[in-house]
Protein backbone atom coordinates (compact mmCIF):
# COMPACT_ATOMS: atom_id res chain seq x y z
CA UNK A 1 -28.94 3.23 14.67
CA UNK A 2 -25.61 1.19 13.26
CA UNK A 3 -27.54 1.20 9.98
CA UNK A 4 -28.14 4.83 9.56
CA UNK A 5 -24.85 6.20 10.60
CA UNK A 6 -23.35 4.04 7.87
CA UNK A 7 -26.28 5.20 5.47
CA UNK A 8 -25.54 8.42 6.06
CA UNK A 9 -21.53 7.69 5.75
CA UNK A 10 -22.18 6.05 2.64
CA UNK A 11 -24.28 8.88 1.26
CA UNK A 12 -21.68 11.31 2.19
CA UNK A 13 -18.95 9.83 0.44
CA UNK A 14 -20.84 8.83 -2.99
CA UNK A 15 -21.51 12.88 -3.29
CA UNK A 16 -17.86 13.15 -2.82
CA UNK A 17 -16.09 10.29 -4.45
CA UNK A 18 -17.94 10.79 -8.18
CA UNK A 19 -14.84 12.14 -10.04
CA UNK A 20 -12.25 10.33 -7.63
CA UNK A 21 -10.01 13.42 -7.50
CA UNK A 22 -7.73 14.88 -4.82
CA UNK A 23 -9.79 17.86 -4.64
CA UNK A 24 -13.06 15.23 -4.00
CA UNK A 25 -11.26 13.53 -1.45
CA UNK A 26 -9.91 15.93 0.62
CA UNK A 27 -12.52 18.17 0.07
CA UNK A 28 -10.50 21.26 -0.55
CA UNK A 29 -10.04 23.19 -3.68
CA UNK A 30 -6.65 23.74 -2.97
CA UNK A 31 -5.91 20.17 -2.55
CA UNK A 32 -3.16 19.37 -5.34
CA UNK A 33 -0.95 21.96 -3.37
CA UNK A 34 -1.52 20.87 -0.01
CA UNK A 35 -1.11 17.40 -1.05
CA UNK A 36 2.27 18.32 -1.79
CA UNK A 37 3.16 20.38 0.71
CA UNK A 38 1.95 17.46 3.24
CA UNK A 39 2.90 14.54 1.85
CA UNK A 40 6.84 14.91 2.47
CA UNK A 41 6.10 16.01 6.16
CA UNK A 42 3.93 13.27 7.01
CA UNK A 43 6.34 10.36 5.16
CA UNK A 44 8.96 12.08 7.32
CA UNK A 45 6.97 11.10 10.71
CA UNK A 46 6.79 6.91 9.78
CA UNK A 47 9.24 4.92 11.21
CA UNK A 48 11.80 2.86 9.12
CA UNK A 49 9.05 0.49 6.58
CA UNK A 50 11.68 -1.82 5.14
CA UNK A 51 10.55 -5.43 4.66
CA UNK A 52 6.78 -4.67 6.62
CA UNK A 53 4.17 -5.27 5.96
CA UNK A 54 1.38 -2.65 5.56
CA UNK A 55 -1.88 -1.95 6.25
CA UNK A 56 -3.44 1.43 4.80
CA UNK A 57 -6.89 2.63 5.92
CA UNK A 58 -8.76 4.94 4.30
CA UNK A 59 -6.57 4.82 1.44
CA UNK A 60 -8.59 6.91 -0.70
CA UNK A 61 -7.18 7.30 -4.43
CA UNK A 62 -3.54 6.70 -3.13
CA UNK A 63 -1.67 9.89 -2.03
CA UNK A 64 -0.16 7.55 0.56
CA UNK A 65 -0.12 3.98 -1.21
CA UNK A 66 2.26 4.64 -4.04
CA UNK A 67 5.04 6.13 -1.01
CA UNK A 68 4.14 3.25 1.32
CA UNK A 69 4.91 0.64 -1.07
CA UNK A 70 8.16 2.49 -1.88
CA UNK A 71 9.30 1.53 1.21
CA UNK A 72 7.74 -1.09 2.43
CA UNK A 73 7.75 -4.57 1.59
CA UNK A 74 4.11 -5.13 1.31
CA UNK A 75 1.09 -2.66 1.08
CA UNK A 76 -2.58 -3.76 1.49
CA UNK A 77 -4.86 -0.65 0.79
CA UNK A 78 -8.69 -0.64 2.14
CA UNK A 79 -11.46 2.08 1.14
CA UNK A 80 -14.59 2.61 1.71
CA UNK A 81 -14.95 3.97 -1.84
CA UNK A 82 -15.31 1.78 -5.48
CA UNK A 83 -14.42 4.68 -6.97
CA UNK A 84 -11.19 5.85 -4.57
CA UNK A 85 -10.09 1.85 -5.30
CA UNK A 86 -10.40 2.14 -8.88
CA UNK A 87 -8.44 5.49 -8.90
CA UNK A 88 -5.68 3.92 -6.94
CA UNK A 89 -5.45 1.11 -8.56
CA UNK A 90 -4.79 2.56 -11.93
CA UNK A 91 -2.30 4.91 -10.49
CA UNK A 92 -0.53 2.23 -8.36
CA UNK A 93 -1.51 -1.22 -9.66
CA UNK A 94 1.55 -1.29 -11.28
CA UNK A 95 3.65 -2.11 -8.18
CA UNK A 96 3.59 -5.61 -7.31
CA UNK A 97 3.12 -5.22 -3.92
CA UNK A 98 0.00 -3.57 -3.44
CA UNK A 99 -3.80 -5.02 -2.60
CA UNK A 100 -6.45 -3.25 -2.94
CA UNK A 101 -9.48 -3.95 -1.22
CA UNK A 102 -12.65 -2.06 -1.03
CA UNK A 103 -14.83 -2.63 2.49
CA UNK A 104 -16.10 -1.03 5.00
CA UNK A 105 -13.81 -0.65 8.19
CA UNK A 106 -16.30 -1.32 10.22
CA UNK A 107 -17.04 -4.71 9.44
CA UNK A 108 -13.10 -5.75 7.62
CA UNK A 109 -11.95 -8.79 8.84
CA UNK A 110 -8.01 -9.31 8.68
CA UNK A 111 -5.87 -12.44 9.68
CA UNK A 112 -4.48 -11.74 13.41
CA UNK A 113 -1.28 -10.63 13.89
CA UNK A 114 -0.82 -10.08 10.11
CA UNK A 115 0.79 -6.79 9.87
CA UNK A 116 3.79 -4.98 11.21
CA UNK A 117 2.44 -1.23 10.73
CA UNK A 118 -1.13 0.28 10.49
CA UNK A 119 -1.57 3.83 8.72
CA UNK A 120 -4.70 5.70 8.70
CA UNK A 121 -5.34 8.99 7.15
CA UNK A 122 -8.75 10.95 7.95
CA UNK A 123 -10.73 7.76 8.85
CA UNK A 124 -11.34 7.75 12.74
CA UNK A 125 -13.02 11.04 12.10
CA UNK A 126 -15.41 9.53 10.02
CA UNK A 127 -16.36 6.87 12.72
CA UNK A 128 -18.97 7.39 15.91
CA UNK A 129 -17.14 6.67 19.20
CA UNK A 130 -18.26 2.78 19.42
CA UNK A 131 -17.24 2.16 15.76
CA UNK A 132 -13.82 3.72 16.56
CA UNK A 133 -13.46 1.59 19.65
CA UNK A 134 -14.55 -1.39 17.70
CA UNK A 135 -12.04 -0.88 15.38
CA UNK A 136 -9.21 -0.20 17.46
CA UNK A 137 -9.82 -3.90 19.56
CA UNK A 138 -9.87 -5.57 15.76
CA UNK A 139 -6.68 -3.18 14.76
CA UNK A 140 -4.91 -4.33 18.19
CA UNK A 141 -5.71 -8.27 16.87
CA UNK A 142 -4.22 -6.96 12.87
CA UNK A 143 -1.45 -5.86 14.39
CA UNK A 144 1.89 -8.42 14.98
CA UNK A 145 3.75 -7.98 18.84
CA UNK A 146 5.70 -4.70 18.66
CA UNK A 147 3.62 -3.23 15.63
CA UNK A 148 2.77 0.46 15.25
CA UNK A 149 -0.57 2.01 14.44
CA UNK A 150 0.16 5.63 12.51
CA UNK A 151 -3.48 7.86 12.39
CA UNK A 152 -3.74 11.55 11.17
CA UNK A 153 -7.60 13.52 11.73
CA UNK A 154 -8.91 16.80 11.99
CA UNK A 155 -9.12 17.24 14.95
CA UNK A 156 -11.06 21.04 16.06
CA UNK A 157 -12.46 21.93 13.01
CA UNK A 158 -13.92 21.05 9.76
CA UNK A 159 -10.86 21.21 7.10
CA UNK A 160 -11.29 21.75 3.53
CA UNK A 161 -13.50 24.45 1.68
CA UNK A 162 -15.47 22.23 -0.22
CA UNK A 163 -19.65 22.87 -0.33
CA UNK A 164 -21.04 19.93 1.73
CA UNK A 165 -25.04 19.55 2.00
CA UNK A 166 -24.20 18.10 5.37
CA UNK A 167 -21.35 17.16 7.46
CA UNK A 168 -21.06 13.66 9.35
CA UNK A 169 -17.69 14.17 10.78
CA UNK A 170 -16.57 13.93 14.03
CA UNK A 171 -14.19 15.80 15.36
CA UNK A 172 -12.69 14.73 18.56
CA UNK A 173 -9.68 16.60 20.21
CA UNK A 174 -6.46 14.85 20.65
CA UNK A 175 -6.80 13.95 24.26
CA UNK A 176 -10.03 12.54 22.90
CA UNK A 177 -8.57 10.31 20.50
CA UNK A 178 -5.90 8.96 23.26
CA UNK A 179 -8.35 8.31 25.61
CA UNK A 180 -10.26 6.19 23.08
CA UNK A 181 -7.64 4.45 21.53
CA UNK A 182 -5.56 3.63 25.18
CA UNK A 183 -9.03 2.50 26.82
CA UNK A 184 -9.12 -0.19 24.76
CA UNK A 185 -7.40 -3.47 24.93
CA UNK A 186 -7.93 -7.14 23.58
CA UNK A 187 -10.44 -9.66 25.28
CA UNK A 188 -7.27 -11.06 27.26
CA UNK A 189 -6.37 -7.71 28.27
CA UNK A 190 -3.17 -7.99 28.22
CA UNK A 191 -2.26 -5.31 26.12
CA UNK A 192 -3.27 -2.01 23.85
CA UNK A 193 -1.91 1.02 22.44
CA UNK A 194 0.35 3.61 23.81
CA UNK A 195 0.54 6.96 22.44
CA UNK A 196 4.39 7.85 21.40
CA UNK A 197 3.54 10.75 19.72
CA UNK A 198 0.96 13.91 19.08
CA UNK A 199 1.87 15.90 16.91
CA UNK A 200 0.16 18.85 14.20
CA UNK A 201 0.96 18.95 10.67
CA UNK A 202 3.04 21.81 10.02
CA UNK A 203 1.65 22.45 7.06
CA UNK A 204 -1.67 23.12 7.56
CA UNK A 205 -1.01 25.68 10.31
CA UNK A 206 1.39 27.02 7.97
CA UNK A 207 -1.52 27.69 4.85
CA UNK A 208 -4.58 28.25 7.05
C-alpha cells in the first residue's frame, strides 16, 4: 500500500514537474502573480533566520530558497523532484550556502538535532496521515532544542486551476493538521510540537 501511494505521488508530480516552472509547480496559471503577491507575506511570518541553519522541504524550483538563504546562515533544500532541483539550483546555486538535495521525504534521513528552523511549503498535503506522522517524529529528531518547524497547505480545497488527470492531495483542515502534528512526540516522549500560530494567507483570500 506504501508502494502505491508513492507510485502514484511520483506519477503525479513527473506530469507536473516537466518544464519546472512556477506555473507547473503551483499548478495555477496565474502563478507568477501570486508568487509575488505571497512571497512578501509569508517571509513576513518567519521568525528572525540570522546565523540558522535551515531546512527547506518541498523546496520545489526555489520561490523560498533564494529568500531563506538571504537571511539565514545556512539553507539545505530537499525535493521530491530532479527537475524542481535542477531549476533551483541554476537559479540559486550561486549562493554559497545552499544544498540541494533531491529525496523523497518519506524516507530522508538527516543528522539529529542538526537544524535550528524547518520550513515546509505544500508538502504535508501531499502525504497520507501515517507518512505525515512519520515525518513529523523524524522532523522532531532534525530539529535542535528550541527549534521551530514553519508549514503552509491547502487546507479545504484544491488550489490552483491547473488540468489534473487525477488529484492525490489531501486536504486536511487546520485542527487536523494540529492534532497530527501535537500527537506526536519522540520515542522518549519527552517532547513534540506546539502550535504558536494558525494563520491564512491573506493573499489568497484576497484573489480567490
Amino acid at each position: 500500500m506504501a508502494n502505491e501511494v508513492r507510485q502514484t505521488m511520483t506519477q503525479f508530480w513527473e506530469e507536473h514537474s516537466r518544464d519546472a516552472t512556477v506555473e507547473e509547480m503551483m499548478l495555477d496559471s496565474s502563478a507568477a502573480l501570486l508568487s509575488k503577491e505571497e512571497k512578501p507575506e509569508i517571509i513576513s511570518l518567519l521568525p528572525c533566520l540570522d546565523g540558522l541553519n535551515v531546512l527547506e522541504l518541498g523546496a520545489g524550483i526555489g520561490r523560498y530558497t533564494g529568500h531563506l538563504a538571504k537571511l539565514a546562515s545556512q539553507v539545505t533544500a530537499v525535493d521530491f523532484m530532479q527537475n524542481f532541483i535542477d531549476k533551483n539550483r541554476e537559479d540559486n546555486g550561486y549562493r554559497g550556502n545552499i544544498t540541494f538535495l533531491q529525496a523523497d521525504v518519506t524516507l530522508l534521513d538527516l543528522p539529529n538535532e542538526s537544524y535550528d528552523f524547518i520550513f515546509s511549503n505544500w508538502l504535508f498535503m501531499y502525504l497520507t496521515d501515517e507518512e505525515l506522522a512519520a515525518l513529523t517524529r523524524k522532523m522532531l529528531g532534525w530539529l535542535r532544542p528550541g527549534g521551530y518547524l514553519f508549514f503552509r497547505e491547502s487546507c479545504f480545497f484544491q488550489s490552483g486551476d491547473c488540468e489534473r488527470t487525477f488529484n492525490p492531495t489531501v486536504y486536511r483542515t487546520p485542527a487536523r493538521y494540529n492534532h497530527l502534528l501535537t500527537s506526536v512526540t519522540l520515542k522518549s516522549g519527552d517532547y513534540g510540537f506546539e502550535i504558536v500560530m494558525s494563520k491564512s494567507v491573506q493573499t489568497y483570500i484576497k484573489v480567490r
